[in-house]
C-alpha atoms as a PDB file:
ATOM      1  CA  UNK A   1       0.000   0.000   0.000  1.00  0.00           C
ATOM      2  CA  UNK A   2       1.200   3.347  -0.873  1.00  0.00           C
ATOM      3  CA  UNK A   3       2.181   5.876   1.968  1.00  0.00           C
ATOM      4  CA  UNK A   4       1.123   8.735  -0.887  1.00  0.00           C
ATOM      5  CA  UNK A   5      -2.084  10.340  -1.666  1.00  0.00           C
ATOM      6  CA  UNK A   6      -3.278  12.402  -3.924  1.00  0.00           C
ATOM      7  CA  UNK A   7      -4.979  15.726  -2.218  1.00  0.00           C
ATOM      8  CA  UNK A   8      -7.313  18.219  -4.046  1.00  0.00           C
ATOM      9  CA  UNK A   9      -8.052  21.502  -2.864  1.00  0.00           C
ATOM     10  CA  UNK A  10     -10.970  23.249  -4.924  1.00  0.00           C
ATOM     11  CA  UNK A  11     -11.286  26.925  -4.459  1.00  0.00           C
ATOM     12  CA  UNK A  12     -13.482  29.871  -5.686  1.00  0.00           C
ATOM     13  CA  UNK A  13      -9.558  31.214  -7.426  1.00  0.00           C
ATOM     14  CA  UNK A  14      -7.604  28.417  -7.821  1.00  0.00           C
ATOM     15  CA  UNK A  15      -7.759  24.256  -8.005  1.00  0.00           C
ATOM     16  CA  UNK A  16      -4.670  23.269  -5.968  1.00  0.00           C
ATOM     17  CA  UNK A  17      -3.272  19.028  -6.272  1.00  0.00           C
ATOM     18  CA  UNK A  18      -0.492  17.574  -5.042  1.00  0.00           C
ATOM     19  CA  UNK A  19       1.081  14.318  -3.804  1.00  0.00           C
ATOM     20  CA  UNK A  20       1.194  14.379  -0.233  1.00  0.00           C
ATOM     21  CA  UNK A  21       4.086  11.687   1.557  1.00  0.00           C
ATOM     22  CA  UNK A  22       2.012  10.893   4.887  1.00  0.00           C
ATOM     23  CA  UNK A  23       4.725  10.507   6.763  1.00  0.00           C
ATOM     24  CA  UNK A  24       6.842  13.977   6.061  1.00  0.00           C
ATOM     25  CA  UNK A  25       3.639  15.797   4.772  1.00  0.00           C
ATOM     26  CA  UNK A  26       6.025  16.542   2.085  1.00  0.00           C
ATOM     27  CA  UNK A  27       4.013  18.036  -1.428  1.00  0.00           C
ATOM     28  CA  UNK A  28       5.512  16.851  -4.735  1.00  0.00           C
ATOM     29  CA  UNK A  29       4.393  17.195  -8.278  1.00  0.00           C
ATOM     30  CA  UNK A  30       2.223  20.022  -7.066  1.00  0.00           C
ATOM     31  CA  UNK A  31      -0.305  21.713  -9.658  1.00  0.00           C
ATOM     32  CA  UNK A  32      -2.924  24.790  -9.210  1.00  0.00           C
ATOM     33  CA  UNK A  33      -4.983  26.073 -12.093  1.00  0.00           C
ATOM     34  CA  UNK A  34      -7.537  29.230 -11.953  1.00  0.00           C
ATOM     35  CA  UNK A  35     -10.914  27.592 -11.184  1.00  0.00           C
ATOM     36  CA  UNK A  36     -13.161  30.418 -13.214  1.00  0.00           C
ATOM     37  CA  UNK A  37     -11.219  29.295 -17.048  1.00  0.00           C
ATOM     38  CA  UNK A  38     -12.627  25.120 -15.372  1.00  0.00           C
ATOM     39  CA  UNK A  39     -16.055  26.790 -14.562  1.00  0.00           C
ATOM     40  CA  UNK A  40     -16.318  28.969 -17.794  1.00  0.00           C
ATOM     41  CA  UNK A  41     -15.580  25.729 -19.536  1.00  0.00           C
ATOM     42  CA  UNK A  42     -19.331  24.302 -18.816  1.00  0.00           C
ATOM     43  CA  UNK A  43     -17.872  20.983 -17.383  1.00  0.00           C
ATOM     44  CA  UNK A  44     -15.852  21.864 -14.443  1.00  0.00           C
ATOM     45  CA  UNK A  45     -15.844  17.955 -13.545  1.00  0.00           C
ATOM     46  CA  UNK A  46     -14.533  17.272 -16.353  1.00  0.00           C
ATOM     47  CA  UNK A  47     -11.419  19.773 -16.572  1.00  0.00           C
ATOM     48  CA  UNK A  48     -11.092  17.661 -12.905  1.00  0.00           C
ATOM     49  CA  UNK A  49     -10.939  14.386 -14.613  1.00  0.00           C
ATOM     50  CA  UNK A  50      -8.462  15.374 -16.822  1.00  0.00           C
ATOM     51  CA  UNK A  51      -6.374  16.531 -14.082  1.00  0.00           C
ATOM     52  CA  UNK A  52      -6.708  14.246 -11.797  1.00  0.00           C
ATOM     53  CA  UNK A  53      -5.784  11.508 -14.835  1.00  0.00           C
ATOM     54  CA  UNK A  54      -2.312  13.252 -15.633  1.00  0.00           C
ATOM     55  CA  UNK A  55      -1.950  13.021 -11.911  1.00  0.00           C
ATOM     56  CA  UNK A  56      -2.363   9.328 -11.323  1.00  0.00           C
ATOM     57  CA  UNK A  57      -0.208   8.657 -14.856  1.00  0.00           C
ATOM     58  CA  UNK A  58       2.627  10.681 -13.409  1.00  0.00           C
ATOM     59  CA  UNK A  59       2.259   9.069  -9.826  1.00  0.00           C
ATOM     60  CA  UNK A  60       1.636   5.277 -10.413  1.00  0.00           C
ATOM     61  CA  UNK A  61       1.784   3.663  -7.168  1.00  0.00           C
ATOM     62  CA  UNK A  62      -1.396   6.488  -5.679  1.00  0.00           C
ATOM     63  CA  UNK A  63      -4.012   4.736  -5.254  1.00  0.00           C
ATOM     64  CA  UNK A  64      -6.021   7.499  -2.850  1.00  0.00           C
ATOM     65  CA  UNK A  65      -7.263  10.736  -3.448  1.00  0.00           C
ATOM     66  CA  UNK A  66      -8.890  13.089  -1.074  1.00  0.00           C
ATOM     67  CA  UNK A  67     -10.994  16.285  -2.391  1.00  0.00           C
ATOM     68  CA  UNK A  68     -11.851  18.949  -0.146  1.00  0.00           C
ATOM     69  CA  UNK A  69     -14.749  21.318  -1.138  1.00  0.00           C
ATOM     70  CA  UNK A  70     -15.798  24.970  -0.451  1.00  0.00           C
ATOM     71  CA  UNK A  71     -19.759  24.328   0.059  1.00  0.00           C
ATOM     72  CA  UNK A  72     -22.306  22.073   1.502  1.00  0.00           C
ATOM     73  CA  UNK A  73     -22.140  17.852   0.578  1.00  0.00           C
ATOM     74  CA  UNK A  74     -24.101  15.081   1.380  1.00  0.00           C
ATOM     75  CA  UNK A  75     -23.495  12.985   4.935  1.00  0.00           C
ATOM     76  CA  UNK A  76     -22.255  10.242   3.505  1.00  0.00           C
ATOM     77  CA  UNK A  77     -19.670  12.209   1.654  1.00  0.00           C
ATOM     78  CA  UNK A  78     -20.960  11.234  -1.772  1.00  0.00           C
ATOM     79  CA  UNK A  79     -22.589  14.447  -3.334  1.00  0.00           C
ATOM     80  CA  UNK A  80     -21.859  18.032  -3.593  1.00  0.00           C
ATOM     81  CA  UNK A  81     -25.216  19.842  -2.680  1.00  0.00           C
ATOM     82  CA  UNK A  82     -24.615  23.622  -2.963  1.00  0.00           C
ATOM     83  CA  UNK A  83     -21.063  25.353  -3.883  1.00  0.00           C
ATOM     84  CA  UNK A  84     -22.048  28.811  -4.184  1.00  0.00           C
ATOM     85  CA  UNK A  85     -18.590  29.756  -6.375  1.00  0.00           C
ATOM     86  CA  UNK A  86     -19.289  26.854  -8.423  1.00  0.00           C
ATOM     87  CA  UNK A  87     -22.976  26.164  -9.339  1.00  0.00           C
ATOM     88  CA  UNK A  88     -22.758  23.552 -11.871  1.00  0.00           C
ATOM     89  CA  UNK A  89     -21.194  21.222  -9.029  1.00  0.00           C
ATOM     90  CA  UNK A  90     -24.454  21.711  -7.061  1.00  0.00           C
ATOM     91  CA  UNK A  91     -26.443  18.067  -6.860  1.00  0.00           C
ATOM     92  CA  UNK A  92     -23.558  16.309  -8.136  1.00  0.00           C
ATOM     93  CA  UNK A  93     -22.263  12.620  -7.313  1.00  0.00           C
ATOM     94  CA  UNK A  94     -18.870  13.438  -7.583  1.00  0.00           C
ATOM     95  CA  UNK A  95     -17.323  10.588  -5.915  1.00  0.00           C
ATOM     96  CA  UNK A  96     -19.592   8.361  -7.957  1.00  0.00           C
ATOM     97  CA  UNK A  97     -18.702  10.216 -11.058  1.00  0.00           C
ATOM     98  CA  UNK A  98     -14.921  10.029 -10.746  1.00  0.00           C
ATOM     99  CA  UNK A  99     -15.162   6.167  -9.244  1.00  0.00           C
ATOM    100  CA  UNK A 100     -16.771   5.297 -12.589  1.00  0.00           C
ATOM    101  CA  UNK A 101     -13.534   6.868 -14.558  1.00  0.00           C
ATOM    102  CA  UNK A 102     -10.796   5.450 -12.126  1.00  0.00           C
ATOM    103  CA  UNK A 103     -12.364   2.312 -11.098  1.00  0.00           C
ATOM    104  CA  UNK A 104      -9.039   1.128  -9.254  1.00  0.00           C
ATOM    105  CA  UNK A 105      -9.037   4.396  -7.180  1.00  0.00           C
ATOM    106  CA  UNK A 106     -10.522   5.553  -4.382  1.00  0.00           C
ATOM    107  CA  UNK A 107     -12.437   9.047  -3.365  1.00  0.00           C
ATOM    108  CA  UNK A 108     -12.966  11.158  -0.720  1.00  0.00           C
ATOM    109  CA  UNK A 109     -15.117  14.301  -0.178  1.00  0.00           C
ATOM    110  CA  UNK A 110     -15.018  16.782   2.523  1.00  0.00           C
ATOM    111  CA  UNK A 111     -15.836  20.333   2.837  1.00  0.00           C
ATOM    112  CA  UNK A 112     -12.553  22.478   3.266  1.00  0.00           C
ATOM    113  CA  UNK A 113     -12.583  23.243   6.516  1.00  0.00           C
ATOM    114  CA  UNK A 114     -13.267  19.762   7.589  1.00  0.00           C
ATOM    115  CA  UNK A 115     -10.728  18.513   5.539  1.00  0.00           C
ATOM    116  CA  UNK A 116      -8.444  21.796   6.457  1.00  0.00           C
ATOM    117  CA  UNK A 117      -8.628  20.939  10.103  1.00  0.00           C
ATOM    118  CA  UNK A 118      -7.918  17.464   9.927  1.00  0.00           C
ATOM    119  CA  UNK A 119      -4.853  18.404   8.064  1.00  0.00           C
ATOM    120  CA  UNK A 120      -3.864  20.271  11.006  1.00  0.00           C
ATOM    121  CA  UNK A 121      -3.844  17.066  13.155  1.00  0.00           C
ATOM    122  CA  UNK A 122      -1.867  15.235  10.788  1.00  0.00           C
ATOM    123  CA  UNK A 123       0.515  17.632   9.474  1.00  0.00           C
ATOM    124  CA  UNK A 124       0.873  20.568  11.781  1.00  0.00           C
ATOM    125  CA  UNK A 125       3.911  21.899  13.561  1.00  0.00           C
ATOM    126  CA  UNK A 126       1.991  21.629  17.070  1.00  0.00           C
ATOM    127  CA  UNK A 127       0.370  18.142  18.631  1.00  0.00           C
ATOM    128  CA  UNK A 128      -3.147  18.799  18.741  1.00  0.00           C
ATOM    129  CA  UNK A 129      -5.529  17.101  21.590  1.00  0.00           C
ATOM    130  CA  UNK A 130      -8.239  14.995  20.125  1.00  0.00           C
ATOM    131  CA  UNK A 131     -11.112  17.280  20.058  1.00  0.00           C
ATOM    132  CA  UNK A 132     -10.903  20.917  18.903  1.00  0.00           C
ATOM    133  CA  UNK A 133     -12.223  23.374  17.068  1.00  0.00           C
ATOM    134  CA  UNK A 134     -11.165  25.330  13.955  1.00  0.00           C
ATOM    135  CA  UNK A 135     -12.046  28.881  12.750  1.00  0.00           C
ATOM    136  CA  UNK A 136     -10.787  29.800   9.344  1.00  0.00           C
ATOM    137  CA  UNK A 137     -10.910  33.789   8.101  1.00  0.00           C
ATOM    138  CA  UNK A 138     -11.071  34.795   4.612  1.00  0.00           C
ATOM    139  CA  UNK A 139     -13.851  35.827   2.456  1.00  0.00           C
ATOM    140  CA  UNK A 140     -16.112  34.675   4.268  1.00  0.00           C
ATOM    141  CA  UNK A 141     -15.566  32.889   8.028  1.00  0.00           C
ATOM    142  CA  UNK A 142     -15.564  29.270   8.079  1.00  0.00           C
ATOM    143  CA  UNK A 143     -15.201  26.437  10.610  1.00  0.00           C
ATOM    144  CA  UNK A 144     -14.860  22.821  11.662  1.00  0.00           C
ATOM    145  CA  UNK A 145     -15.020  20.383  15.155  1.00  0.00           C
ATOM    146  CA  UNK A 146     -12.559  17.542  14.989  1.00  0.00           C
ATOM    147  CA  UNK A 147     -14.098  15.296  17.790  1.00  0.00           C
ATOM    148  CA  UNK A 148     -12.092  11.744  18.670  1.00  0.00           C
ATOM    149  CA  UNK A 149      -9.706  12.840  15.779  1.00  0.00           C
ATOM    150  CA  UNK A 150     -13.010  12.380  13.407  1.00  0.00           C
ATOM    151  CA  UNK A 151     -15.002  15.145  11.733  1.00  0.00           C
ATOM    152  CA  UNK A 152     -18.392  16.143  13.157  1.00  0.00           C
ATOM    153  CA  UNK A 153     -20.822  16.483  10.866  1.00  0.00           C
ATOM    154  CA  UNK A 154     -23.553  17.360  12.828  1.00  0.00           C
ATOM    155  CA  UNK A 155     -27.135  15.988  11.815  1.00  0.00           C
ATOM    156  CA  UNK A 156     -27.565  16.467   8.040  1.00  0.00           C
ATOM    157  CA  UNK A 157     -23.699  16.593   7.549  1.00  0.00           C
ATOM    158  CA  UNK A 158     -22.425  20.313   7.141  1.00  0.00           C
ATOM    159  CA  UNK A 159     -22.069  21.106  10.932  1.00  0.00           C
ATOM    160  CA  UNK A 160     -19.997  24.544  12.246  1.00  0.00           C
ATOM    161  CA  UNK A 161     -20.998  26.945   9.852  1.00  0.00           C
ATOM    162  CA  UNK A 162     -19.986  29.684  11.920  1.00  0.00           C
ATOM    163  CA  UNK A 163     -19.641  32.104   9.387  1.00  0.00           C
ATOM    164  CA  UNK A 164     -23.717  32.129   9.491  1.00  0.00           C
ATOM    165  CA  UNK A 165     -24.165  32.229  13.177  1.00  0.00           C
ATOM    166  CA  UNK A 166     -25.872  35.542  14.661  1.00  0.00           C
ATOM    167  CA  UNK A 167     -23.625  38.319  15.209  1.00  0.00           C
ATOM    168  CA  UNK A 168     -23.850  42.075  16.035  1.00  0.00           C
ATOM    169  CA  UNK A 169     -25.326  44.790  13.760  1.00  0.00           C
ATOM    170  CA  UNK A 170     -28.369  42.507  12.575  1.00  0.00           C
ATOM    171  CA  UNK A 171     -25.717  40.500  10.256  1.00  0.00           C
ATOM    172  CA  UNK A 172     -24.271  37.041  10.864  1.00  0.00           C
ATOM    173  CA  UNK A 173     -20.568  36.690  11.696  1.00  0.00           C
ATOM    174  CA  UNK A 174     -19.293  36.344   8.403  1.00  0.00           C
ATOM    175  CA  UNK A 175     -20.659  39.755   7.269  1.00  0.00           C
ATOM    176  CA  UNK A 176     -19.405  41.132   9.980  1.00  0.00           C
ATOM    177  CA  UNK A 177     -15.595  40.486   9.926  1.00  0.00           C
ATOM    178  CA  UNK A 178     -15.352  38.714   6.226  1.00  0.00           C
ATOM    179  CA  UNK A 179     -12.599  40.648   3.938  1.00  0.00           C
ATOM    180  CA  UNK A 180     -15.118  42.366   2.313  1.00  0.00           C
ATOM    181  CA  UNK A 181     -16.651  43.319   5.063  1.00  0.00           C
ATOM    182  CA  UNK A 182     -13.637  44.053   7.355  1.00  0.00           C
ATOM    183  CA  UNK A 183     -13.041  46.349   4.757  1.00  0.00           C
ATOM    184  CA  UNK A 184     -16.295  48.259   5.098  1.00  0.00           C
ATOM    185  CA  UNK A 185     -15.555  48.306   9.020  1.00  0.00           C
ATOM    186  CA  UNK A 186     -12.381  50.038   8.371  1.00  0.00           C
ATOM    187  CA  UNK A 187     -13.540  52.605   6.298  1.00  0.00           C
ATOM    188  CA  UNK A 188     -16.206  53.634   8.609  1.00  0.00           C
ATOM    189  CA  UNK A 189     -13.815  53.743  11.448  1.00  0.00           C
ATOM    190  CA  UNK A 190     -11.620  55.665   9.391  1.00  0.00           C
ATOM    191  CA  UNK A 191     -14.041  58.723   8.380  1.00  0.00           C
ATOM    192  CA  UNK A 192     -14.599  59.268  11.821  1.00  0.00           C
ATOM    193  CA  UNK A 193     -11.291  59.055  13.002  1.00  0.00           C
ATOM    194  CA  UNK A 194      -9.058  62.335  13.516  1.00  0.00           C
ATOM    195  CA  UNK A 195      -5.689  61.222  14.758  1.00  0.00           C
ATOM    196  CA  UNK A 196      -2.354  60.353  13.318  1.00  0.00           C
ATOM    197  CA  UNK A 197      -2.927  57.205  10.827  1.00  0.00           C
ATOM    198  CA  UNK A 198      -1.651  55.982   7.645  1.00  0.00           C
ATOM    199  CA  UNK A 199      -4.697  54.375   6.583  1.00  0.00           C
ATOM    200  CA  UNK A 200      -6.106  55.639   3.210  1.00  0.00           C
ATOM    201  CA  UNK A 201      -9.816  57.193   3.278  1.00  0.00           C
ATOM    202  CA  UNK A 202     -10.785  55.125   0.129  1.00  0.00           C
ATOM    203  CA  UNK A 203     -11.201  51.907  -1.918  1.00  0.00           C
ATOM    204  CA  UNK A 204      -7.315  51.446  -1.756  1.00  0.00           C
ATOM    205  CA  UNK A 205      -7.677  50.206   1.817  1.00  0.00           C
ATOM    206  CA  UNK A 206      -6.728  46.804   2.003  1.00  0.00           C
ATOM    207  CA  UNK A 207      -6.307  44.110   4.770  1.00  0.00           C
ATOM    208  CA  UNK A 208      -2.949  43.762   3.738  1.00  0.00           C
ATOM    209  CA  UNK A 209      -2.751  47.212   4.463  1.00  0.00           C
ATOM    210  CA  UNK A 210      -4.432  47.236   7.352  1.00  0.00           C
ATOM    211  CA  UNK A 211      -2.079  43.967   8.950  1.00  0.00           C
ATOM    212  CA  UNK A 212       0.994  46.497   7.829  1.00  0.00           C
ATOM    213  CA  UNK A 213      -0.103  49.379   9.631  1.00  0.00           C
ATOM    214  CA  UNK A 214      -0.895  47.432  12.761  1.00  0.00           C
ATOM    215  CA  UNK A 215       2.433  45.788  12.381  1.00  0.00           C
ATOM    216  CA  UNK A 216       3.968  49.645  12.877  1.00  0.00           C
ATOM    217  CA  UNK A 217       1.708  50.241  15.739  1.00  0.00           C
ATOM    218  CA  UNK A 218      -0.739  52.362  13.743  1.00  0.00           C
ATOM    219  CA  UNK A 219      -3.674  53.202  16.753  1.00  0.00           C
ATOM    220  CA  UNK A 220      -6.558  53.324  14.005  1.00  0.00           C
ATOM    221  CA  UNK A 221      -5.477  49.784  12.692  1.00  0.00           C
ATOM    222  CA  UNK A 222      -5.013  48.155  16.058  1.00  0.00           C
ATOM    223  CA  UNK A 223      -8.729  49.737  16.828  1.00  0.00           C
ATOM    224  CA  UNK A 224     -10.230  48.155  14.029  1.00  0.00           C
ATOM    225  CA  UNK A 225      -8.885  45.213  14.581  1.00  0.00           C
ATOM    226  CA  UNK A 226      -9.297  45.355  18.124  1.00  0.00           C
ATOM    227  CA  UNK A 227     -13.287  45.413  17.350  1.00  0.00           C
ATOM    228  CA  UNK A 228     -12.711  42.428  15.191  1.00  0.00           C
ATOM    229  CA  UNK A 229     -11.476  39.999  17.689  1.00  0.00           C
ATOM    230  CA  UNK A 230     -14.388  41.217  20.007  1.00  0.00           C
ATOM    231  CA  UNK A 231     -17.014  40.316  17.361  1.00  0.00           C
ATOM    232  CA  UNK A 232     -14.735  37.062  16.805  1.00  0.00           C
ATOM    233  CA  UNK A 233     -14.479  36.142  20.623  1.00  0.00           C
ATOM    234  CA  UNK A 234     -18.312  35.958  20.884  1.00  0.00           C
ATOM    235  CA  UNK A 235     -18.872  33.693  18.160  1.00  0.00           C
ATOM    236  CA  UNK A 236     -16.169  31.509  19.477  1.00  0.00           C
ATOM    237  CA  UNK A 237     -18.105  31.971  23.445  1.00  0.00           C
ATOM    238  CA  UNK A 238     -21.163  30.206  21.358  1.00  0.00           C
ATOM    239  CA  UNK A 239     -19.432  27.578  19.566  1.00  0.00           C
ATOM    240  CA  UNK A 240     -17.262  26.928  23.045  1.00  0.00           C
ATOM    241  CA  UNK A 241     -20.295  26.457  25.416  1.00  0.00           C
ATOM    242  CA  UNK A 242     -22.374  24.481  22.361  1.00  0.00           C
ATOM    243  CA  UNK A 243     -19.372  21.771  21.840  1.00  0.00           C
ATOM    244  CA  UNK A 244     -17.635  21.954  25.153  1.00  0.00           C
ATOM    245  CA  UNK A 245     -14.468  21.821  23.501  1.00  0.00           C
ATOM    246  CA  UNK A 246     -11.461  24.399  24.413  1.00  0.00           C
ATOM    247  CA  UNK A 247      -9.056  24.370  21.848  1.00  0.00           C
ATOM    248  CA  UNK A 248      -9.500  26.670  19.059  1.00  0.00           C
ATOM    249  CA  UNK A 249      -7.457  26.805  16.130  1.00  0.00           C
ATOM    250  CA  UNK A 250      -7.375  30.375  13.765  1.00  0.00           C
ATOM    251  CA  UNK A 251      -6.337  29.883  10.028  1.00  0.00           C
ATOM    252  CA  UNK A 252      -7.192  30.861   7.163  1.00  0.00           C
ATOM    253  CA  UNK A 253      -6.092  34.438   4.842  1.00  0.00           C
ATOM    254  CA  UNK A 254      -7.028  36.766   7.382  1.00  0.00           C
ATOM    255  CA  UNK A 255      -5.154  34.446  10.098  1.00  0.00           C
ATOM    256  CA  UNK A 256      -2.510  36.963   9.361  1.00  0.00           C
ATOM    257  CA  UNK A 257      -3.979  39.722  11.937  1.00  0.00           C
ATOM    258  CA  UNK A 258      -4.367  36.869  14.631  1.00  0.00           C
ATOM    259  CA  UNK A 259      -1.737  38.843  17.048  1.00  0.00           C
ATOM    260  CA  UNK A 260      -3.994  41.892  16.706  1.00  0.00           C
ATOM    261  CA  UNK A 261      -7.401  40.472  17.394  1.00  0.00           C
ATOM    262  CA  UNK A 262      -6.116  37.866  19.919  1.00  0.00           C
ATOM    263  CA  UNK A 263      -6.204  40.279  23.219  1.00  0.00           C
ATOM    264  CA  UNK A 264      -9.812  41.529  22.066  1.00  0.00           C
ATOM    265  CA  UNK A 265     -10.747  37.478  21.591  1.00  0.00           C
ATOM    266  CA  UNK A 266      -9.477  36.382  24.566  1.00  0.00           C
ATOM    267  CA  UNK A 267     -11.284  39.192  26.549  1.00  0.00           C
ATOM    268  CA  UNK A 268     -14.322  38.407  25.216  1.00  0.00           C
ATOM    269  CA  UNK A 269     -13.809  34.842  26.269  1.00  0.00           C
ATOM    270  CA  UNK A 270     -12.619  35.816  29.558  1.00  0.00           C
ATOM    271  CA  UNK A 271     -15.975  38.026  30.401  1.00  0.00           C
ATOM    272  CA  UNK A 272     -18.595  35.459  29.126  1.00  0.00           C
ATOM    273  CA  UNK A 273     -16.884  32.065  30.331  1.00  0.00           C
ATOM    274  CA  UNK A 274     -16.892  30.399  33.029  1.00  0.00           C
ATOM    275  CA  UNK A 275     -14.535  28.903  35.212  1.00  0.00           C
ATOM    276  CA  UNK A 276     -14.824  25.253  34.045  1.00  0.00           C
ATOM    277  CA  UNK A 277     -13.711  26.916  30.989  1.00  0.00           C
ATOM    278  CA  UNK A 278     -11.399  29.887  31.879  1.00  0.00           C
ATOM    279  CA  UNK A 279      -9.087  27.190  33.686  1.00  0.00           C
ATOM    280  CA  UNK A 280      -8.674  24.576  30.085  1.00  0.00           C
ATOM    281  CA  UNK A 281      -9.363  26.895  26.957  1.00  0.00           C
ATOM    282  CA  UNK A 282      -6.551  27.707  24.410  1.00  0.00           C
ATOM    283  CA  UNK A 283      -6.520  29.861  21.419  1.00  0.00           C
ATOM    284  CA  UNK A 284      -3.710  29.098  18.852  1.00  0.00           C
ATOM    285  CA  UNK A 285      -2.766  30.108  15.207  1.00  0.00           C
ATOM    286  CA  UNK A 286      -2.855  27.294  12.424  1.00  0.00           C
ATOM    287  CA  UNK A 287       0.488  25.994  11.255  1.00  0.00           C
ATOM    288  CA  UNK A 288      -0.328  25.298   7.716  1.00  0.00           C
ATOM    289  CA  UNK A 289      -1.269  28.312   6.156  1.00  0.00           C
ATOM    290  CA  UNK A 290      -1.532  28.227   2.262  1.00  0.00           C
ATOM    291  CA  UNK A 291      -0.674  24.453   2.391  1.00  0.00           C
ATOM    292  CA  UNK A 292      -3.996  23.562   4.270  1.00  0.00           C
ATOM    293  CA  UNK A 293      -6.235  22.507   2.189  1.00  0.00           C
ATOM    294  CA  UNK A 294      -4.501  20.435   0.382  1.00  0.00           C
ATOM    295  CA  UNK A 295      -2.401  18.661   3.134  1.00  0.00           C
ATOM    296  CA  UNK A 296      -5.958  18.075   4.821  1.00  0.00           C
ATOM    297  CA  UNK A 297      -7.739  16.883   1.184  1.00  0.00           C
ATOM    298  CA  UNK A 298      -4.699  14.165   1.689  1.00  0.00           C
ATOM    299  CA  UNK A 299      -5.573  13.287   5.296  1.00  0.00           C
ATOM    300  CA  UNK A 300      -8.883  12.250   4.466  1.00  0.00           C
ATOM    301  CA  UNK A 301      -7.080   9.243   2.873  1.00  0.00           C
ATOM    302  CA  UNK A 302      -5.477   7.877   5.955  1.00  0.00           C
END
């Protein structure tokens, strides 16, 4: 049996594959390709195929292949239900439909954050407990629950959406502190503000930007992103005292700010736990960064 796997990240920019060693967690042969030329194509599974057949030529002995998935897929892992960024996935068997083209391989499908959290476990720099949680911030905010080293999936299989959760405002979380969004906050915060900042006053304010000018010790950056890891912190109080699990992993494009919105985070935590949970709860940064998705597409193999 081979101790290499093929992993699949599918994103709303790019398709990332590699082969993944599972013992080193060592990528080889790695490919990416922009997802909109697949989707403008009208047969975005089959662009996949095709990939995914130059990939098994080039790597004989893999016999595994693990896809993660931005959206919503059936419990048993077998069909993609709804992925907003690419609808003409939505309702279809994909494991079915690529087990009928490589009949001597084998497929798995997760959502990526499932599949990026697992990858954690497997691959990251830090040993993880069993059970914990993980937050991911980008576009939009995403999430997982590794419980006994396994995925929860909740009842009808796409459990921790906390991106969608209730959050201040009269928006949900993700709409809230999103890129986008974050954006939006910043902008607001700066047309009031009357200090000393080098934060621009228009749409060349960027979070890139904004991690930069925090990084200098810019007071209107460490605000906004002071009111961030408050709005962060509660959602994490609700998914804390709804799983009972205290270890919470950040990740994701936005991860980059986690020293800035940590202290407002863990003050949040501080004022609305309590001390079953003050005493055991741990915040830490994901190890994997750009390499997650596709290291944890590859752990679903194992």
């Amino acid at each position: 049996m081979s101790d290499k796997y093929l992993g699949i990240d599918i994103g709303g920019t790019n398709v990332k594959m590699g082969i993944v060693d599972a013992t080193s967690g060592k990528i080889n042969n790695f490919y990416s390709h922009d997802t909109e030329s697949w989707r403008e194509s009208g047969n975005f599974a089959k662009r996949l195929a095709e990939a995914i057949a130059v990939c098994f030529s080039e790597n004989q002995g893999v016999e595994k292949c693990g896809i993660g998935i931005p959206g919503l897929i059936s419990r048993d892992r077998e069909t993609i239900l709804e992925v907003t960024a690419i609808p003409s996935l939505n309702n279809l068997a994909l494991k079915s439909y690529l087990s009928r083209k490589f009949p001597d391989k084998v497929f798995f499908l997760e959502n990526d954050a499932n599949a990026a959290a697992l990858g954690e476990y497997y691959f990251g720099s830090e040993k993880l407990p069993d059970d914990y949680m993980f937050v991911t911030l980008g576009t939009g905010v995403g999430g997982a629950a590794i419980i006994d080293k396994l995925v929860f999936k909740g009842g009808g299989g796409n459990a921790m959406e906390p991106g969608h959760i209730p959050s201040r405002n009269g928006k949900v979380l993700e709409r809230n502190i999103g890129k986008n969004d974050l954006i939006e906050m910043a902008l607001k915060f700066r047309a009031s503000y009357t200090g000393t900042t080098v934060l621009p006053n228009d749409d060349s304010m960027s979070t890139t930007g904004l991690v930069a000018a925090a990084t200098e010790g810019d007071e209107l950056a460490l605000k906004i992103f002071d009111e961030m890891g408050s709005i962060l912190g509660d959602g994490i109080v609700s998914m804390i005292r709804l799983l009972d699990i205290t270890t919470i992993l950040i990740g994701g494009g936005l991860s980059a700010s986690y020293d800035f919105i940590l202290p407002a985070t863990k003050r949040q935590l501080d004022y609305w736990l309590t001390e079953y949970y003050l005493d055991k709860y741990v915040i830490k940064k994901a190890t994997l960064g750009n390499d997650a998705g596709l290291l944890g597409a590859a752990s679903l193999c194992f």
